[in-house]
N, C-alpha and C. Protein backbone atom coordinates (compact mmCIF):
# COMPACT_ATOMS: atom_id res chain seq x y z
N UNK A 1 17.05 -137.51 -47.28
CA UNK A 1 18.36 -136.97 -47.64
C UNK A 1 18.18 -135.74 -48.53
N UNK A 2 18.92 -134.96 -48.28
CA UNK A 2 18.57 -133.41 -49.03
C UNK A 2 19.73 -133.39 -49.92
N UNK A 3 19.46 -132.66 -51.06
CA UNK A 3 20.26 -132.45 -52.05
C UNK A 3 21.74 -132.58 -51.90
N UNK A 4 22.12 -131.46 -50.86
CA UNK A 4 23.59 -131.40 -50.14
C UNK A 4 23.86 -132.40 -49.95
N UNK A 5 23.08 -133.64 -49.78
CA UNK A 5 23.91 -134.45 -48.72
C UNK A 5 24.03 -135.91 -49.83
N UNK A 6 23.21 -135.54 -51.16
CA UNK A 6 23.49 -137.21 -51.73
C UNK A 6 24.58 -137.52 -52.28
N UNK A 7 24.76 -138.76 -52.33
CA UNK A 7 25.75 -139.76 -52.36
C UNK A 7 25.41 -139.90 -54.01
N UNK A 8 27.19 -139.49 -54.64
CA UNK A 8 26.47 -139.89 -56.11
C UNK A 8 27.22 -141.24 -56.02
N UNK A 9 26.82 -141.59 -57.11
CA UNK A 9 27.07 -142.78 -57.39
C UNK A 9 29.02 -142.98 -57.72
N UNK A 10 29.43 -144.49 -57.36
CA UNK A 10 31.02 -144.63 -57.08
C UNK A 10 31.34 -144.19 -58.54
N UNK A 11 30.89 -144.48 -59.48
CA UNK A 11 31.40 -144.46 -60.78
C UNK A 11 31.15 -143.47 -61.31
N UNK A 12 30.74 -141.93 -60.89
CA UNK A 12 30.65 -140.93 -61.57
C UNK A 12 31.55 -140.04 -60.19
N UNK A 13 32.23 -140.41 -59.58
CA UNK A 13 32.90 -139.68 -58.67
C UNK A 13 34.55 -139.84 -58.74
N UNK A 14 34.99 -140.47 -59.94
CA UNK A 14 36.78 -140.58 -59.64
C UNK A 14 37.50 -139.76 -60.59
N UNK A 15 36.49 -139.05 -61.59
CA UNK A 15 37.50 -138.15 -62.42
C UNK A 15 37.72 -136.72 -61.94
N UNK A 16 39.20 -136.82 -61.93
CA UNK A 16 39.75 -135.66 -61.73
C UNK A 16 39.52 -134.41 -62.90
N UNK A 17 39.96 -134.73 -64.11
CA UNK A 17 39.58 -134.21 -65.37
C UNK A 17 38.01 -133.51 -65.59
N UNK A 18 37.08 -134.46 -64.52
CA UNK A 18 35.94 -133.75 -65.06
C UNK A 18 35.20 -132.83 -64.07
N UNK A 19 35.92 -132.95 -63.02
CA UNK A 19 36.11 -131.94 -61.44
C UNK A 19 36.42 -130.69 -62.44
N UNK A 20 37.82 -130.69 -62.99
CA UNK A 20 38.51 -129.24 -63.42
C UNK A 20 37.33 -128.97 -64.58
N UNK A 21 36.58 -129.73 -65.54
CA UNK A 21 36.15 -129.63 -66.50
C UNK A 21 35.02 -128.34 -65.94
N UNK A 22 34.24 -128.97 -64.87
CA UNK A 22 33.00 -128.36 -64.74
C UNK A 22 33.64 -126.88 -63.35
N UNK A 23 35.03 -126.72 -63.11
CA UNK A 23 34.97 -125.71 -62.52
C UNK A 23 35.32 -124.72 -63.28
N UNK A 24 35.75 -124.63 -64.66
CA UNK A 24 36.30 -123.84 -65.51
C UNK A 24 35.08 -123.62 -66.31
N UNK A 25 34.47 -124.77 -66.67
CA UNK A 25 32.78 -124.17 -67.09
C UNK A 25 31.60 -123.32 -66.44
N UNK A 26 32.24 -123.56 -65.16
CA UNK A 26 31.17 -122.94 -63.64
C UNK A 26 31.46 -121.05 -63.95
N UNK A 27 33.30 -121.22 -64.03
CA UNK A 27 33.57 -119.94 -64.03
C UNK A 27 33.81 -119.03 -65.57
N UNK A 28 33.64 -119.82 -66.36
CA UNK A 28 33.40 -119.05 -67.94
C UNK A 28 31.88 -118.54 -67.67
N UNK A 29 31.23 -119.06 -67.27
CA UNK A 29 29.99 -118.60 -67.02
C UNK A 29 29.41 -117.66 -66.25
N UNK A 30 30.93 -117.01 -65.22
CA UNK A 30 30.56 -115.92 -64.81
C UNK A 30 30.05 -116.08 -62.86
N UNK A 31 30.12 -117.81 -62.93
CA UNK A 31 29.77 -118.04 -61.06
C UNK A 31 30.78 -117.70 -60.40
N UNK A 32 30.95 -117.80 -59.29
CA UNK A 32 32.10 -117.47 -58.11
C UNK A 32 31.91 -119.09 -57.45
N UNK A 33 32.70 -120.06 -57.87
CA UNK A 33 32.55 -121.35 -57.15
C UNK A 33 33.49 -121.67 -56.41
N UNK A 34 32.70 -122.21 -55.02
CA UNK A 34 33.70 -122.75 -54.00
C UNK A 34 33.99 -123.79 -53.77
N UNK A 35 35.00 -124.49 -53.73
CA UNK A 35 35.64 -126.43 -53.43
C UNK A 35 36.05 -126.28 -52.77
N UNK A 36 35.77 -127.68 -51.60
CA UNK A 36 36.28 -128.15 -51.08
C UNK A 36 37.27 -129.61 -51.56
N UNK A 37 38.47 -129.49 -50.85
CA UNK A 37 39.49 -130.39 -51.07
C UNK A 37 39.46 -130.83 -49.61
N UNK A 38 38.96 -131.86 -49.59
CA UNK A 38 39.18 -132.40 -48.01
C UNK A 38 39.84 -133.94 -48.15
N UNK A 39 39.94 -134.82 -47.04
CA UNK A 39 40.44 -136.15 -47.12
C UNK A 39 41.76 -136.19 -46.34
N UNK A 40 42.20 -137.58 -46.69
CA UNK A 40 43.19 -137.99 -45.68
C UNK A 40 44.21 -137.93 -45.69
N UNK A 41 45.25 -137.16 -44.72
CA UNK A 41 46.39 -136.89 -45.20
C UNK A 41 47.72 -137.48 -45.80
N UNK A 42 48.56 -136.76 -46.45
CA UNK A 42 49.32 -137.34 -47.36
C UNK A 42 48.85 -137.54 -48.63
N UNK A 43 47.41 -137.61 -49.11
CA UNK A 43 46.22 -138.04 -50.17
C UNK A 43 46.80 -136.90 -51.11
N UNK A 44 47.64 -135.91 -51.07
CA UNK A 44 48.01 -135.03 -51.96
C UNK A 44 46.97 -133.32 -52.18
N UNK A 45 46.40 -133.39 -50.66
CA UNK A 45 45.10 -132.11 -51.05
C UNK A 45 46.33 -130.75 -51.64
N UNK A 46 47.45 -130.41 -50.51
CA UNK A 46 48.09 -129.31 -50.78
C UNK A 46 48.45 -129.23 -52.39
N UNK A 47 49.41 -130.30 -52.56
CA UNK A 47 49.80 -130.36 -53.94
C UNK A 47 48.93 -130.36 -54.68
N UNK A 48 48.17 -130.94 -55.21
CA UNK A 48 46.66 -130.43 -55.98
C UNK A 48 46.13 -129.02 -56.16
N UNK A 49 46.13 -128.58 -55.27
CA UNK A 49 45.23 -127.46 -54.36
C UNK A 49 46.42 -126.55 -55.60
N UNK A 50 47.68 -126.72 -54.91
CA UNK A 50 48.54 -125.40 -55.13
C UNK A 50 49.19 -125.60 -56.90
N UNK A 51 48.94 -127.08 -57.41
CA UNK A 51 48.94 -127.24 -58.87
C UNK A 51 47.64 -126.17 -59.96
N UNK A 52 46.36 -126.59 -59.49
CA UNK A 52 45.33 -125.64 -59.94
C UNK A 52 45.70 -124.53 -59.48
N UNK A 53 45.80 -124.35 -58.68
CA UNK A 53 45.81 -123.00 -58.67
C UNK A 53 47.08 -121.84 -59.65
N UNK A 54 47.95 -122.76 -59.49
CA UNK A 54 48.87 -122.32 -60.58
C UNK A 54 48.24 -122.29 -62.07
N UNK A 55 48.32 -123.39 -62.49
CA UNK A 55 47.54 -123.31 -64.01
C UNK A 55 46.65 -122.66 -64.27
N UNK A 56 45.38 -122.73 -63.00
CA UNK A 56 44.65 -121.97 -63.54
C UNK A 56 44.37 -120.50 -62.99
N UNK A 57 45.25 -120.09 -62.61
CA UNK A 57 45.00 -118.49 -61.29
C UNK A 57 43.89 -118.63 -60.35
N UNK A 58 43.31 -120.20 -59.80
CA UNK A 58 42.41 -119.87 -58.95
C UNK A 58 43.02 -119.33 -57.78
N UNK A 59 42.07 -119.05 -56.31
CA UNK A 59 42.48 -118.63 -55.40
C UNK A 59 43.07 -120.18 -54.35
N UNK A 60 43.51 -120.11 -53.14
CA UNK A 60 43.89 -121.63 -52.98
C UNK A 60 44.08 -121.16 -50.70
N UNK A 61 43.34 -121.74 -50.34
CA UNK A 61 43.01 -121.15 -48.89
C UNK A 61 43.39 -122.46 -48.11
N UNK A 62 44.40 -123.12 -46.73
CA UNK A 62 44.68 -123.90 -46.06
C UNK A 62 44.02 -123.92 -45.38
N UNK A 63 43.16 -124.83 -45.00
CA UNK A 63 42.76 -125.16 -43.92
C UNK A 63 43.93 -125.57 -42.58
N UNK A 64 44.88 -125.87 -43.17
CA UNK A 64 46.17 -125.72 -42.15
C UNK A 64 45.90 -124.54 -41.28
N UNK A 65 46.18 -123.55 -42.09
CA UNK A 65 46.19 -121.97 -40.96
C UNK A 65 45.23 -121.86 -40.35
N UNK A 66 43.76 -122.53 -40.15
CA UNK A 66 42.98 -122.23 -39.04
C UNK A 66 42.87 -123.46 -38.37
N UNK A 67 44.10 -124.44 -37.52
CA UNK A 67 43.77 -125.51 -36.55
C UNK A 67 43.77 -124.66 -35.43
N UNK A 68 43.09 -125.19 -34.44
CA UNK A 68 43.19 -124.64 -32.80
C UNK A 68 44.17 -124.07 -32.07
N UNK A 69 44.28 -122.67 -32.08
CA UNK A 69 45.14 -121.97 -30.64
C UNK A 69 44.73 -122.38 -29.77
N UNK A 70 46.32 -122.54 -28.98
CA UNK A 70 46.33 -123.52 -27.63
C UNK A 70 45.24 -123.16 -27.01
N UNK A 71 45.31 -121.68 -26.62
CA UNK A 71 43.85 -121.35 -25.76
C UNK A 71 42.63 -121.68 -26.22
N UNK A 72 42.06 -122.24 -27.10
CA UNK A 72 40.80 -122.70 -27.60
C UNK A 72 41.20 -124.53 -27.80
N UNK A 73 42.13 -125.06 -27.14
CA UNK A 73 42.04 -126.39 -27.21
C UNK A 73 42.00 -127.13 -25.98
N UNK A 74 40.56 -127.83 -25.32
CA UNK A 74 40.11 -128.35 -24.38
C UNK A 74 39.66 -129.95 -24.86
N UNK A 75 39.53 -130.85 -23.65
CA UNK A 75 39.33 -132.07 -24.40
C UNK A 75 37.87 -132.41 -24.56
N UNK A 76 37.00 -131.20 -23.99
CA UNK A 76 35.61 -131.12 -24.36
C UNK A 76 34.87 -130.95 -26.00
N UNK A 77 36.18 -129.78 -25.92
CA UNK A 77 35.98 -129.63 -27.79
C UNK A 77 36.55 -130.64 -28.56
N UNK A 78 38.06 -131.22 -28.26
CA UNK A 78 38.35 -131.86 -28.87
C UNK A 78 37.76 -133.68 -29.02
N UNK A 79 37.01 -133.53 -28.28
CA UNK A 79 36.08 -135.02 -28.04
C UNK A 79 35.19 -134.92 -29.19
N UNK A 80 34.72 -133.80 -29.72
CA UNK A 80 33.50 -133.85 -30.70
C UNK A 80 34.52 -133.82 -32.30
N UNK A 81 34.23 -134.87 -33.23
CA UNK A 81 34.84 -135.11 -34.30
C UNK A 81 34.65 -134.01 -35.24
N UNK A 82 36.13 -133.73 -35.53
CA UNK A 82 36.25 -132.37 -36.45
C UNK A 82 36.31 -130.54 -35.47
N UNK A 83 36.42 -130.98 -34.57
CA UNK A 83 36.22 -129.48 -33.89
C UNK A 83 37.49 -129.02 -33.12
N UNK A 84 38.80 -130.04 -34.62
CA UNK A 84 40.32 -129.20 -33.70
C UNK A 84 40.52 -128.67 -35.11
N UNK A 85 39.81 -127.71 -35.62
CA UNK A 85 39.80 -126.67 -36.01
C UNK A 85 39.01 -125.46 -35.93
N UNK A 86 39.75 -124.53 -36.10
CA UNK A 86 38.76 -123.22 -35.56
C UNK A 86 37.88 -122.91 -37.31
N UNK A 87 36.76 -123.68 -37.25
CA UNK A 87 35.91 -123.47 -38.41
C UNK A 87 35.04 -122.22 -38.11
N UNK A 88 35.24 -121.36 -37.18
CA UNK A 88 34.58 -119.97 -36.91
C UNK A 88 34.99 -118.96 -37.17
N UNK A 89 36.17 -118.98 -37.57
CA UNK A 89 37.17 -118.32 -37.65
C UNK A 89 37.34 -117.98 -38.96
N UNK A 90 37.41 -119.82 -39.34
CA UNK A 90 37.40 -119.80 -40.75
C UNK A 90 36.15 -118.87 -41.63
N UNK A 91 35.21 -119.39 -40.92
CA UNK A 91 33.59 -118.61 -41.45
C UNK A 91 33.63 -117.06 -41.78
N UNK A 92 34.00 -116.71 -40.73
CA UNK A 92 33.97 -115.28 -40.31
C UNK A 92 35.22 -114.44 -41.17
N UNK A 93 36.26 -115.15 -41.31
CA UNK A 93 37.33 -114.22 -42.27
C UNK A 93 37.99 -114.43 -43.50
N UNK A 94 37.26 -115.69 -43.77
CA UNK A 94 37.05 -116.55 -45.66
C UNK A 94 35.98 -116.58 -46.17
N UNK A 95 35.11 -117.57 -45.45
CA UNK A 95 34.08 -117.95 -46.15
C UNK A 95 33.15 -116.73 -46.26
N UNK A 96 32.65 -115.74 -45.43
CA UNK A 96 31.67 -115.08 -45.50
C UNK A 96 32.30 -113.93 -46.95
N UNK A 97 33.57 -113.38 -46.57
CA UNK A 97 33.82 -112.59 -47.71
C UNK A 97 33.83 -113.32 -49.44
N UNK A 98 34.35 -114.57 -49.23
CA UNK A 98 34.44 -114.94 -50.42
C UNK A 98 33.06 -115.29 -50.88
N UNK A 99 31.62 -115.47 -50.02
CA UNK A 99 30.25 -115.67 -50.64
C UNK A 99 29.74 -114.38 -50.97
N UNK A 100 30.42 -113.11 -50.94
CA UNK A 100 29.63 -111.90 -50.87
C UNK A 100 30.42 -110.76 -52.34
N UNK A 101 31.52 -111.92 -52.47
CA UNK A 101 32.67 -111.34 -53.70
C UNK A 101 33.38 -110.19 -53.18
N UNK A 102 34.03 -110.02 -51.47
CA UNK A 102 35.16 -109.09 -51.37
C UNK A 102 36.72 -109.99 -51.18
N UNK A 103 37.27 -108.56 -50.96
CA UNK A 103 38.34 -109.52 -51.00
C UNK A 103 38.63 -109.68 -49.40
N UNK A 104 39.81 -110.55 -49.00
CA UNK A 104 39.48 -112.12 -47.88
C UNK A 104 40.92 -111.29 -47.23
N UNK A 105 41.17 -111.16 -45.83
CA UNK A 105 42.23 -110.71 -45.29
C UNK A 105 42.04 -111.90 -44.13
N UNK A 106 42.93 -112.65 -43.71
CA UNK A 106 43.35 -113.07 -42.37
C UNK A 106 44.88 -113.27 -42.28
N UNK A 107 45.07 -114.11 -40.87
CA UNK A 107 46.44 -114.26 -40.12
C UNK A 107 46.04 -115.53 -40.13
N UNK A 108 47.40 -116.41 -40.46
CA UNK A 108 47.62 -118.10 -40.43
C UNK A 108 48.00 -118.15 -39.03
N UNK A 109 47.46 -119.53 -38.42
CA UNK A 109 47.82 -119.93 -37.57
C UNK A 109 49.06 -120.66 -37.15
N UNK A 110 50.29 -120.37 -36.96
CA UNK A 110 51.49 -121.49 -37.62
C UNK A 110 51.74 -122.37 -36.60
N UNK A 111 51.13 -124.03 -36.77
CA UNK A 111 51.41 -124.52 -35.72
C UNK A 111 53.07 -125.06 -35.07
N UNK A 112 53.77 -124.75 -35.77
CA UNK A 112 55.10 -125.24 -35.33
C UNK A 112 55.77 -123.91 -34.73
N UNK A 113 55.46 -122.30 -34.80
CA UNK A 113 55.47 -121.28 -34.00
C UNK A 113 54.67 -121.45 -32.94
N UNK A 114 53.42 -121.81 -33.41
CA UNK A 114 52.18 -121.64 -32.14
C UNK A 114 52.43 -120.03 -32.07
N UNK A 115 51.90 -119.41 -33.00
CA UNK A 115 51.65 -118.16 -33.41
C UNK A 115 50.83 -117.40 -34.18
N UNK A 116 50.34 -116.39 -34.46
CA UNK A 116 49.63 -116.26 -35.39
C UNK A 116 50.82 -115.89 -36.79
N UNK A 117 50.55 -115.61 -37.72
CA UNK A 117 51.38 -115.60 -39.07
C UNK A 117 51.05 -113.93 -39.82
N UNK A 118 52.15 -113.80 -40.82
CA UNK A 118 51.64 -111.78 -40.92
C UNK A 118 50.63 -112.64 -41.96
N UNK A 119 49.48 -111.46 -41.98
CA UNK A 119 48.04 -111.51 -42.94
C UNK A 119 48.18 -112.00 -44.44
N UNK A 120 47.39 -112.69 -44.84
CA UNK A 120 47.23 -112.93 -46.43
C UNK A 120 46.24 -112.34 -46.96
N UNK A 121 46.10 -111.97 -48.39
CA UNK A 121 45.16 -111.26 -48.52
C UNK A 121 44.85 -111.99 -50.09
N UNK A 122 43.67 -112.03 -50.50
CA UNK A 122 43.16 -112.82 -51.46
C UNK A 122 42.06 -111.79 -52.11
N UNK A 123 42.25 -111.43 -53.11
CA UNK A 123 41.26 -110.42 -54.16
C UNK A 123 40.26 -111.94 -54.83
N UNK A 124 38.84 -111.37 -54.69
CA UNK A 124 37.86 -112.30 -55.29
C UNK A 124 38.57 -112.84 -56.70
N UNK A 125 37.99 -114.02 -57.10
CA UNK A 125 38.29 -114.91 -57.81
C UNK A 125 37.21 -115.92 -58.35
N UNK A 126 37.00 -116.29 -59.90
CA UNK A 126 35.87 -116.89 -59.79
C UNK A 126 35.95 -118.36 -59.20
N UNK A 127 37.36 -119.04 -59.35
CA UNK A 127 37.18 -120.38 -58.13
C UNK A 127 38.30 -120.36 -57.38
N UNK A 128 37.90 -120.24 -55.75
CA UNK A 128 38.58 -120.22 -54.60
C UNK A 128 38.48 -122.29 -54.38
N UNK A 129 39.40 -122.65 -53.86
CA UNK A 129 39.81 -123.79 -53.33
C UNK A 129 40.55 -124.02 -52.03
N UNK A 130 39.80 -124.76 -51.09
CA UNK A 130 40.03 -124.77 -49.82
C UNK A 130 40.45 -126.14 -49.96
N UNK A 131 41.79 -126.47 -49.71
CA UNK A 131 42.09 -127.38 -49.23
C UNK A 131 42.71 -127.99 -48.07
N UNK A 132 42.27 -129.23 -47.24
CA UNK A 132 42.59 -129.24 -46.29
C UNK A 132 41.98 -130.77 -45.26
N UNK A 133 42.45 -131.17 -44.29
CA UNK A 133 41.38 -131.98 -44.19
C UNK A 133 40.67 -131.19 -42.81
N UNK A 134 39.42 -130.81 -42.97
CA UNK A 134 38.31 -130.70 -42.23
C UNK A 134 37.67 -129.20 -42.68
N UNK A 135 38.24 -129.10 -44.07
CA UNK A 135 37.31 -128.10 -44.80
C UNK A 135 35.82 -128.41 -44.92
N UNK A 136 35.45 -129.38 -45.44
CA UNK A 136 33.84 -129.75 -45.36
C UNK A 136 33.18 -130.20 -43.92
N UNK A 137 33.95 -129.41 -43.23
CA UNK A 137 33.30 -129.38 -41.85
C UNK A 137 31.88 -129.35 -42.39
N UNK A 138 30.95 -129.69 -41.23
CA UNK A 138 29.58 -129.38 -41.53
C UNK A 138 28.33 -128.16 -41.06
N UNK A 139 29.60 -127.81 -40.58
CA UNK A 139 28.69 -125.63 -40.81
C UNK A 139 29.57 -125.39 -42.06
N UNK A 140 30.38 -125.71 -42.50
CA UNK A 140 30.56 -124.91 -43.64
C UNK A 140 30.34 -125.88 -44.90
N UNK A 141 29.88 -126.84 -45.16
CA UNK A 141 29.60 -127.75 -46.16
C UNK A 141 28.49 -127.23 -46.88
N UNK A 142 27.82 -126.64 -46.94
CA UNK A 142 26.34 -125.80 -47.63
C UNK A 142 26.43 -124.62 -48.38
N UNK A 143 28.15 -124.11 -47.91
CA UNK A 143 28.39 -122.68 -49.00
C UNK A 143 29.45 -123.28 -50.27
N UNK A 144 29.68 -124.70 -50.18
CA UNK A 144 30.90 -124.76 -51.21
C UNK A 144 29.38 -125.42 -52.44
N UNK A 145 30.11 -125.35 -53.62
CA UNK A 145 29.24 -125.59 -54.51
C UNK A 145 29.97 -127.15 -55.06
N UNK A 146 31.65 -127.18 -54.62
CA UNK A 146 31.70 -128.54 -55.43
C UNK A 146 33.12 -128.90 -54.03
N UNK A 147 32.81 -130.53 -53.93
CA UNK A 147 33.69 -131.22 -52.78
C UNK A 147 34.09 -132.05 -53.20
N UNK A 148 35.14 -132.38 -53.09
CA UNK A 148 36.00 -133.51 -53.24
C UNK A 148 37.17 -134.25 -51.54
N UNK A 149 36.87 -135.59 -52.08
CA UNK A 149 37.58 -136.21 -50.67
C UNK A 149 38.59 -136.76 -51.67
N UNK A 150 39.63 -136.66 -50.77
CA UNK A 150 40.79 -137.43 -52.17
C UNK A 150 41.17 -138.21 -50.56
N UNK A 151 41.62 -139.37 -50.90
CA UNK A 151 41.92 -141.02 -50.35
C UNK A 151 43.27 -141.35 -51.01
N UNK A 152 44.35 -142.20 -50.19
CA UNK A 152 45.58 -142.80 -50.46
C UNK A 152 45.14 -144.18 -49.86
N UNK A 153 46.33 -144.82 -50.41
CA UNK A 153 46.27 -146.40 -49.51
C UNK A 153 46.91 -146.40 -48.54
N UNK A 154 47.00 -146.32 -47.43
CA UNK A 154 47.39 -146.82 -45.83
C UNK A 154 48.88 -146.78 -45.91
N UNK A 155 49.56 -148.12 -46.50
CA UNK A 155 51.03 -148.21 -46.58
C UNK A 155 51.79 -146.72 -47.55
N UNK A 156 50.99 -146.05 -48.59
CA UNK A 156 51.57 -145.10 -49.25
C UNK A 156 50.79 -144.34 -48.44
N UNK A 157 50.59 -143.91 -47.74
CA UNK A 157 50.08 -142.69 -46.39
C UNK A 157 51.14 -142.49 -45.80
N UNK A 158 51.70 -143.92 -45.12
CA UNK A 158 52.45 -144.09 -43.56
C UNK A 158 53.89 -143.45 -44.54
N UNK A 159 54.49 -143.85 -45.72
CA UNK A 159 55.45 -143.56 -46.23
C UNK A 159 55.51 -142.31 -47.32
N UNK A 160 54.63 -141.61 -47.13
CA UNK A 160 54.78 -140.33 -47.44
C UNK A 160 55.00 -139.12 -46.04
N UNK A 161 53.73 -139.80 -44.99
CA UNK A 161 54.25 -139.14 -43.51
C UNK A 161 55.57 -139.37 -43.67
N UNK A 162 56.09 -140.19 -43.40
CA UNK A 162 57.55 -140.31 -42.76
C UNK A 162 58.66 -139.53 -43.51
N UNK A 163 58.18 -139.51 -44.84
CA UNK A 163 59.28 -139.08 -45.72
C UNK A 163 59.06 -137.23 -45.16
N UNK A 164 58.26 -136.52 -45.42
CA UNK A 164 57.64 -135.37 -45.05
C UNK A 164 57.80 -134.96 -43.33
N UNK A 165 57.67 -135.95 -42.95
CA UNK A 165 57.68 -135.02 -41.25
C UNK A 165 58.63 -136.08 -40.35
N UNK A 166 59.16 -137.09 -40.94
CA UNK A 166 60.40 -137.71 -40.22
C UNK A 166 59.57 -138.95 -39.09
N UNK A 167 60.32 -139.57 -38.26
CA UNK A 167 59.35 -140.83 -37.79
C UNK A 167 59.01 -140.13 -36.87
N UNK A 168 59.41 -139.59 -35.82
CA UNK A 168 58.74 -138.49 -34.79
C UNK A 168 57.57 -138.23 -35.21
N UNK A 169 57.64 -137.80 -36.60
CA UNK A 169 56.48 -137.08 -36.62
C UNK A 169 55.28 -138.16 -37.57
N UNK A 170 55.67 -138.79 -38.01
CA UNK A 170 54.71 -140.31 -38.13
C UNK A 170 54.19 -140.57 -36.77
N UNK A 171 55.06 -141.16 -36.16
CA UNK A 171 54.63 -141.66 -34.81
C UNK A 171 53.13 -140.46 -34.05
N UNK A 172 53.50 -139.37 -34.28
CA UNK A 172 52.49 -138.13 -33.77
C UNK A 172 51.12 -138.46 -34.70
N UNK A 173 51.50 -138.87 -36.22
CA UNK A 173 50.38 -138.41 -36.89
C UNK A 173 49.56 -139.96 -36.50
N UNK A 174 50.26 -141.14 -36.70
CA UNK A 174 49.28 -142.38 -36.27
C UNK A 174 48.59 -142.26 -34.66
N UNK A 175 49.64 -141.91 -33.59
CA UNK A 175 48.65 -141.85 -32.77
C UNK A 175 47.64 -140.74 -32.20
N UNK A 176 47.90 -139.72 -33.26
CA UNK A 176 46.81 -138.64 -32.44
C UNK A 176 46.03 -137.91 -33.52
N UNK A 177 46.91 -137.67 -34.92
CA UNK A 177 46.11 -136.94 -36.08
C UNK A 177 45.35 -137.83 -37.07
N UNK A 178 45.78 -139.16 -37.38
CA UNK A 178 44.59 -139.71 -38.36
C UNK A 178 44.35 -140.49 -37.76
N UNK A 179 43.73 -141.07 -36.14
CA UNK A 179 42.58 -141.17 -35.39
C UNK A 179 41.48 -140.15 -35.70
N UNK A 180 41.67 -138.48 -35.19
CA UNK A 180 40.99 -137.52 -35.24
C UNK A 180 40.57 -137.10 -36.69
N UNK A 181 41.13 -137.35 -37.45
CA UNK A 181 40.41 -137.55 -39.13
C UNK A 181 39.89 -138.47 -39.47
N UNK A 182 40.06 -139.25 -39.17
CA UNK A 182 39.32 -140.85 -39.42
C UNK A 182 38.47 -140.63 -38.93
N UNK A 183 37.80 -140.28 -37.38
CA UNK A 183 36.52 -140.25 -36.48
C UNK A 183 35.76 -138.93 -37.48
N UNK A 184 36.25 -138.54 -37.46
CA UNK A 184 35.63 -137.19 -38.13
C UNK A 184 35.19 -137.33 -39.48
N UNK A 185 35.55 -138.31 -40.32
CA UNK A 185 35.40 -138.49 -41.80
C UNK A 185 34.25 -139.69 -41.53
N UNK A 186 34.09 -140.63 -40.57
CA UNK A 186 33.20 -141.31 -40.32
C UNK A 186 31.67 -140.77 -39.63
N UNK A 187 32.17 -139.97 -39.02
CA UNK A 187 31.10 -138.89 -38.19
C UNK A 187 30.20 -138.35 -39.12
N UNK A 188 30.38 -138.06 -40.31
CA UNK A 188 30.08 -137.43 -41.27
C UNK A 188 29.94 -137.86 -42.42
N UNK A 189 30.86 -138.90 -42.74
CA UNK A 189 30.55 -139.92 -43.79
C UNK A 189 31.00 -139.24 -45.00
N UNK A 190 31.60 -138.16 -44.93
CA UNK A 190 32.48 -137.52 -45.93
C UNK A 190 33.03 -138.24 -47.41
N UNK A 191 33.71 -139.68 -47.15
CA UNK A 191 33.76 -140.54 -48.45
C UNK A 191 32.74 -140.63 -48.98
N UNK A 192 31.57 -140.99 -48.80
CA UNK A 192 30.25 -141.48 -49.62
C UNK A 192 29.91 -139.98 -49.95
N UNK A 193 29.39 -139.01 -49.26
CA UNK A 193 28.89 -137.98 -49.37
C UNK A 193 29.07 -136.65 -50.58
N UNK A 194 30.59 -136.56 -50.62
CA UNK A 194 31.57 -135.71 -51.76
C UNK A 194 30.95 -135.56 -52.40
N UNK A 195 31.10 -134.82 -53.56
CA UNK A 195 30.98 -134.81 -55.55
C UNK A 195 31.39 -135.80 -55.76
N UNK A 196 33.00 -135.84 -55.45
CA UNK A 196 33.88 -136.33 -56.26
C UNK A 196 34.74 -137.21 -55.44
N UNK A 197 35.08 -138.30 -55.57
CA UNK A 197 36.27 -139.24 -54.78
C UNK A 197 37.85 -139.30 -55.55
N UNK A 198 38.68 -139.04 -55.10
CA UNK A 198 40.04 -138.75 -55.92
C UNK A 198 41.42 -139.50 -54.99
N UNK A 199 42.24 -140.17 -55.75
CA UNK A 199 43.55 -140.67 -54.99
C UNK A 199 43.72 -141.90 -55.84
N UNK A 200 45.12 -142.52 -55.10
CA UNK A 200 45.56 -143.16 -55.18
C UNK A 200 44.50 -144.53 -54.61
């Protein structure tokens, strides 16, 4: 097992407090650090994501805006866990600028247009935060310096979906979106693996 990949221990992985502690120490010091916010939805990544970033002026990047245009969604790709997102995309017009300290231009993907979205633009920052679930994809898991999986309980999952996207859209997320996160978080083992474990 290589550095990247160990499993710390359960009891040094649930503080939230000491996540923010050591990214504000990372960046008094002058690093450019990257997090991942990944885990299961409803688990609160956005709200988190877009709380720090308020308090503290980090930068704050969705993994929402890069899921699969229709034309890049086949059930060849989508058979392999984690690959209904365009993480190439992501590479190529986030991640590479934000490891090199320019500033980050893309177009969101909006899936309820099924469109692309007008450009965002993000001036370097010493901590950018990607939140999302299938940010710690595993081509891009080796450039973030700190990960976190944040976890809910099942019954407060199903009733935050519902409240948020209505039963239609529960019904969508049990049978087709947290299958495809679940396989994918197991594929990879993402809970054990993290920095940090966070939720309810």
């Amino acid at each position: 097992m290589t550095q990247t990949e160990r499993c710390p221990a359960p009891e040094d992985r649930g503080s939230l407090e000491r996540m923010i502690g050591q990214l504000r120490e990372r960046a008094a010091r002058g690093e450019r650090v990257l997090v991942a916010l990944d885990g299961r939805c409803a688990a609160g990544k956005t709200t988190l994501a877009n709380a720090l970033g308020e308090r503290y002026g980090w930068n704050v990047v969705h993994m929402d805006h890069f899921f699969l245009r229709p034309e890049q969604r086949n059930p060849q790709r989508l058979s392999v866990p984690g690959e209904n997102v365009d993480h190439e995309r992501f590479f190529e017009e986030v991640m590479l600028p934000l490891r090199e300290g320019r500033p980050v231009c893309y177009r969101p993907f909006d899936c309820h247009a099924m469109a692309m979205g007008e450009p965002i633009q993000l001036d370097p920052r010493p901590v950018t935060i990607v939140e999302g679930a299938y940010a710690c994809h595993r081509t891009l898991w080796e450039f973030y310096q700190v990960r976190a999986f944040l976890t809910v309980d099942p019954d407060l999952q199903q009733v935050r979906i519902r409240q948020r996207n209505g039963l239609e859209g529960l019904r969508a997320f049990q049978e087709r979106w947290i299958p495809l996160e679940e396989a994918y978080f197991a594929a990879w083992k993402l809970e054990q693996r993290c920095d940090y474990l966070l939720g309810q």
